[in-house]
Protein backbone atom coordinates (compact mmCIF):
# COMPACT_ATOMS: atom_id res chain seq x y z
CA UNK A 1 127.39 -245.98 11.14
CA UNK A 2 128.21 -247.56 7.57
CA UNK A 3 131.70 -248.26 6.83
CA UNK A 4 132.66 -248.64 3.10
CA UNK A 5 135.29 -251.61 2.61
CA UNK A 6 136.86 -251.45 -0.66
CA UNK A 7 139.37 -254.66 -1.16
CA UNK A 8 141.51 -254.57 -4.54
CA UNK A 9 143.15 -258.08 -4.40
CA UNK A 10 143.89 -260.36 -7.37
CA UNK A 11 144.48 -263.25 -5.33
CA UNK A 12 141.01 -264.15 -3.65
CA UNK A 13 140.80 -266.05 -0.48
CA UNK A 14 144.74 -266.61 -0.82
CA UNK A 15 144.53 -262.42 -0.62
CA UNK A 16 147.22 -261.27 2.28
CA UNK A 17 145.85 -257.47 2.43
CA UNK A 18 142.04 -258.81 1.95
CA UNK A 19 142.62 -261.07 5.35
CA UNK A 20 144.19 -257.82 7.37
CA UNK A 21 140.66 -255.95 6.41
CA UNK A 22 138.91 -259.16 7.50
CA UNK A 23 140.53 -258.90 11.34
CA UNK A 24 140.00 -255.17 10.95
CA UNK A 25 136.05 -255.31 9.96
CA UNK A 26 135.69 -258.30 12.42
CA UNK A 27 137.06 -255.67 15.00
CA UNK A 28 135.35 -252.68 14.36
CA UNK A 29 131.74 -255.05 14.34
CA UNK A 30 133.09 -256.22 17.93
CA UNK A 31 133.37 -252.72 18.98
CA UNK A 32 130.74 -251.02 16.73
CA UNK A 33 127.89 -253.84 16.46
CA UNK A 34 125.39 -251.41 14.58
CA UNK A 35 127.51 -250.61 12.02
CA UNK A 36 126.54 -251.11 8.25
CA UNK A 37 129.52 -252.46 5.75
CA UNK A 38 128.70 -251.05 2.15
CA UNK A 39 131.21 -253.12 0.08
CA UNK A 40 133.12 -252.71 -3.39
CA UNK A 41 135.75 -255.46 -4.46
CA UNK A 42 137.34 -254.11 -7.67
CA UNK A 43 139.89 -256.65 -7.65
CA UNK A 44 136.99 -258.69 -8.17
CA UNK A 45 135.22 -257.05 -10.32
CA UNK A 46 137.43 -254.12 -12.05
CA UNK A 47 136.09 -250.59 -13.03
CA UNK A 48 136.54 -250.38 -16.55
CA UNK A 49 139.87 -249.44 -17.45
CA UNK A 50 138.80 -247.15 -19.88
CA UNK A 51 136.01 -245.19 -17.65
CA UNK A 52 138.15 -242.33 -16.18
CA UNK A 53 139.40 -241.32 -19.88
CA UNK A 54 135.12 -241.12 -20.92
CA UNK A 55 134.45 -239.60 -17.36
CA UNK A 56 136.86 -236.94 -17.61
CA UNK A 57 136.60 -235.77 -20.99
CA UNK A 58 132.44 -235.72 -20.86
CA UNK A 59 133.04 -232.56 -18.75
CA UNK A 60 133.61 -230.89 -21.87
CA UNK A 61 130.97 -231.80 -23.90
CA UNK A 62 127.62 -230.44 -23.20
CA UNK A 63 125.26 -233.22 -21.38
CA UNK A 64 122.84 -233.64 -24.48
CA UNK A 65 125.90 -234.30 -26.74
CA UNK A 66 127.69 -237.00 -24.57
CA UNK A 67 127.37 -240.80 -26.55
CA UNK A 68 126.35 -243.38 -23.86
CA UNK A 69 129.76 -244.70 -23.28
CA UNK A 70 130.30 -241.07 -21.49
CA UNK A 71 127.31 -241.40 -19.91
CA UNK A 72 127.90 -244.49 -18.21
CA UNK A 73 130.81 -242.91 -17.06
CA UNK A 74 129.82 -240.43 -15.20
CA UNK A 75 127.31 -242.01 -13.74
CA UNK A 76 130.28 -245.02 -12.51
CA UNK A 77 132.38 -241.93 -11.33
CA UNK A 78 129.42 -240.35 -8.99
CA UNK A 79 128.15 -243.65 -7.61
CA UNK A 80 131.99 -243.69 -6.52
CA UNK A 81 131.96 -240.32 -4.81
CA UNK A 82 128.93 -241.27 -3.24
CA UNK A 83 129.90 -244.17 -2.19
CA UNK A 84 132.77 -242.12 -0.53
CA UNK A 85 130.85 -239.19 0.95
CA UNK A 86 128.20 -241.13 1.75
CA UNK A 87 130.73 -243.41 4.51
CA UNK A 88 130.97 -242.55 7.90
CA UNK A 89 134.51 -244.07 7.88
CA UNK A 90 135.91 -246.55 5.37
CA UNK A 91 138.54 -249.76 5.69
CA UNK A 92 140.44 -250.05 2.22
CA UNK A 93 142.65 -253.27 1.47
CA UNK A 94 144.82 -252.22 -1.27
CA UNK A 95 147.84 -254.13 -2.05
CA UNK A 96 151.52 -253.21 -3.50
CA UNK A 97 151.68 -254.18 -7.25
CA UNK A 98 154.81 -253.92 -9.44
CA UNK A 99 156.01 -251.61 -7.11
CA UNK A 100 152.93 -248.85 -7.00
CA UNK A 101 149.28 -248.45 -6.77
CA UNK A 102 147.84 -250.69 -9.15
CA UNK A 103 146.29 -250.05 -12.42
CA UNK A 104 142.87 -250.96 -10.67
CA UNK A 105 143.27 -249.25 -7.61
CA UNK A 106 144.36 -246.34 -9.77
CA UNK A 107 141.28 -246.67 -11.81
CA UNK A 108 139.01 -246.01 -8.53
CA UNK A 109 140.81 -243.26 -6.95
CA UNK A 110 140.79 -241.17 -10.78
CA UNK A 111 137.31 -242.22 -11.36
CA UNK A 112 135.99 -241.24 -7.65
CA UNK A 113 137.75 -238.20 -8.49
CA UNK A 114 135.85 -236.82 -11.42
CA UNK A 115 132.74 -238.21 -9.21
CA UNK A 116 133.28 -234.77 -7.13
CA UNK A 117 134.54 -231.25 -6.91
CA UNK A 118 138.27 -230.99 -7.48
CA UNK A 119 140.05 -231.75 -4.29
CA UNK A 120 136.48 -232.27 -2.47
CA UNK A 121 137.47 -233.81 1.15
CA UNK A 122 135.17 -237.27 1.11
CA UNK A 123 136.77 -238.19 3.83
CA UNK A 124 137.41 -235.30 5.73
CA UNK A 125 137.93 -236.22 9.56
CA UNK A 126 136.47 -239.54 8.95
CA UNK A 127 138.00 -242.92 10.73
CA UNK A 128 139.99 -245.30 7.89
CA UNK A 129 142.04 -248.04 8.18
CA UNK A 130 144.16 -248.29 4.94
CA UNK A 131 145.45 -251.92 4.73
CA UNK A 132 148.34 -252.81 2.38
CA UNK A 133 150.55 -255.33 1.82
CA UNK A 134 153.87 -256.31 -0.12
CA UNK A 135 155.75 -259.56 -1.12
CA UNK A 136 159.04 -258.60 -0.40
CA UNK A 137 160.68 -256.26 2.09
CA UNK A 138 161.10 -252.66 0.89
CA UNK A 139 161.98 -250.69 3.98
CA UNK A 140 165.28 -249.24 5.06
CA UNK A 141 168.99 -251.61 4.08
CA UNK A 142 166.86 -253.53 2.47
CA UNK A 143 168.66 -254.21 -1.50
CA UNK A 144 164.84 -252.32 -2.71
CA UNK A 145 165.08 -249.32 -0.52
CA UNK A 146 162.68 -246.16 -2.08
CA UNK A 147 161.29 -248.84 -4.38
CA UNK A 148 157.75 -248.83 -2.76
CA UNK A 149 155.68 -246.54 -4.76
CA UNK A 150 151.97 -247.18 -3.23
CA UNK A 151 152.31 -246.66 0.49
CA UNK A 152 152.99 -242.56 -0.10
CA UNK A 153 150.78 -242.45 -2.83
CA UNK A 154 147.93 -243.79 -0.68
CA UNK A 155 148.84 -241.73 3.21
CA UNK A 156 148.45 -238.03 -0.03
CA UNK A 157 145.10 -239.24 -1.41
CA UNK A 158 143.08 -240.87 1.49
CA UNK A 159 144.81 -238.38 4.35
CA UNK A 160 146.33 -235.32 2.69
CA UNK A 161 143.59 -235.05 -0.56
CA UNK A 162 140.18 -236.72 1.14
CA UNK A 163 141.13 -235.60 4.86
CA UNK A 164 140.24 -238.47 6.55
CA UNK A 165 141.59 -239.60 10.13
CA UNK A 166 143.96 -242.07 8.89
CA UNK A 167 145.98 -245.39 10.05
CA UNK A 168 148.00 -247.39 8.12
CA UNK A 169 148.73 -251.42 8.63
CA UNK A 170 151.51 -252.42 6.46
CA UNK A 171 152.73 -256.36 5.90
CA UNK A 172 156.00 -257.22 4.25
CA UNK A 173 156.96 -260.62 3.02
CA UNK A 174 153.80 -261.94 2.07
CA UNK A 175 155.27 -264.33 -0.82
CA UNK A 176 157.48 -266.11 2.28
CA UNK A 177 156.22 -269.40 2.31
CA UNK A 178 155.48 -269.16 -1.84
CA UNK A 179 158.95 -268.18 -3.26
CA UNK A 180 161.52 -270.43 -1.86
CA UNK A 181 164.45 -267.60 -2.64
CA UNK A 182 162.74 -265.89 0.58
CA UNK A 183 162.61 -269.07 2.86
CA UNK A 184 165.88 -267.50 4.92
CA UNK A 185 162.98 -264.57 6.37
CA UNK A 186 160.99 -267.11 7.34
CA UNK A 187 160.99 -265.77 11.31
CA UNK A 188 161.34 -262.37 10.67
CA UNK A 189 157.48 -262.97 7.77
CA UNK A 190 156.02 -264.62 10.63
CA UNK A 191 156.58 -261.81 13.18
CA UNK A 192 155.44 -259.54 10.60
CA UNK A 193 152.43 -261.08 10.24
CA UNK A 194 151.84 -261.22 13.60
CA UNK A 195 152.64 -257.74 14.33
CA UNK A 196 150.21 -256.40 11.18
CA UNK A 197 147.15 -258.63 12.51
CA UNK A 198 147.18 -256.85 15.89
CA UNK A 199 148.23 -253.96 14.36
CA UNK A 200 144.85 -254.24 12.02
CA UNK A 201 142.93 -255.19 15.13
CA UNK A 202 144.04 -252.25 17.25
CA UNK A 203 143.50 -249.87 14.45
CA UNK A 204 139.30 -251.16 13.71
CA UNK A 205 138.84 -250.92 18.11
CA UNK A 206 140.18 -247.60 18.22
CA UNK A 207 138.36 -246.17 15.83
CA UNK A 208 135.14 -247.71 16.08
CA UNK A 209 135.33 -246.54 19.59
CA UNK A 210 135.09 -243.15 18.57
């Protein structure tokens, strides 16, 4: 089995979503010892912001004509697909920016896109963990109620769009500890945390036990 881990942080080893897919990959290895982890970090290393636009608009121009910037392109965009239909299941850590899907994270879902056939199912009945995380609290009373862009946008592409078999581990509060306006959640971040690790856990055993 080879799992593709994709992890989109900006924030390295101080990465909150990056250390949920590190419990879930430790998991899923516990359960799953054979299984192969093909990895991508494009926090790390970002796709070229620029690649989608050259990807997309080759598809008009006839192969011989495209300039090498296009080319490059499409190449990126079908090592992406590949990389996608080529998993037998996939754990992807990608954080809440500015209250979406980040412009990198955005990047790799429109480039593995144009990788494939329009609405092809990479995914389709596949086991994924999607990991993300936020810094503040978003859900229901909260003062930023319907302010989380990125957790829908993610359950319509990797369930509803690539079909796969999908489980979600969310963590609020991440910046607790960081941004002393938040100190008062203190508790609440730390059962949070605690709830999202086994949460993350769970998720890997259950579907590496498939």
């Amino acid at each position: 089995m080879a799992i593709l881990r994709i992890d989109a942080s900006i924030l390295g080893p101080n990465s909150a979503s990056s250390a949920l897919a590190d419990i879930a990959e430790a998991a899923w290895l516990e359960t799953a010892p054979d299984t192969k982890i093909v990895r991508r970090h494009i926090g790390n290393e970002p796709l070229p912001s620029n690649a989608w636009q050259l990807a997309a608009t080759a598809g008009w121009v006839p192969e011989a004509d495209r300039t090498d910037a296009q080319k490059q392109a499409v190449a990126l965009a079908a090592e992406l697909a590949a990389e996608l239909r080529d998993a037998d299941g996939a754990i992807l850590a990608l954080p809440f920016y500015n209250y979406g899907v980040s412009q990198h994270v955005k990047t790799w879902f429109d480039l593995a896109m144009a990788g494939g056939e329009n609405g092809e199912k990479y995914l389709d009945g596949k086991p994924v963990i999607v990991v993300t995380t936020r810094g503040g609290s978003y859900g229901p009373g909260t003062p930023r109620e319907g302010w989380d862009h990125n957790t829908d946008y993610l359950r319509r592409v990797v369930g509803d769009i690539w079909g796969a078999d999908l489980i979600v581990v969310e963590r609020e509060f991440t910046l607790v500890g960081q941004n002393p306006a938040l100190d008062q959640f203190a508790d609440v971040a730390a059962e949070m945390k605690a709830a999202a690790h086994k949460a993350a856990d769970e998720a890997a055993r259950q579907h590496a036990a498939r």
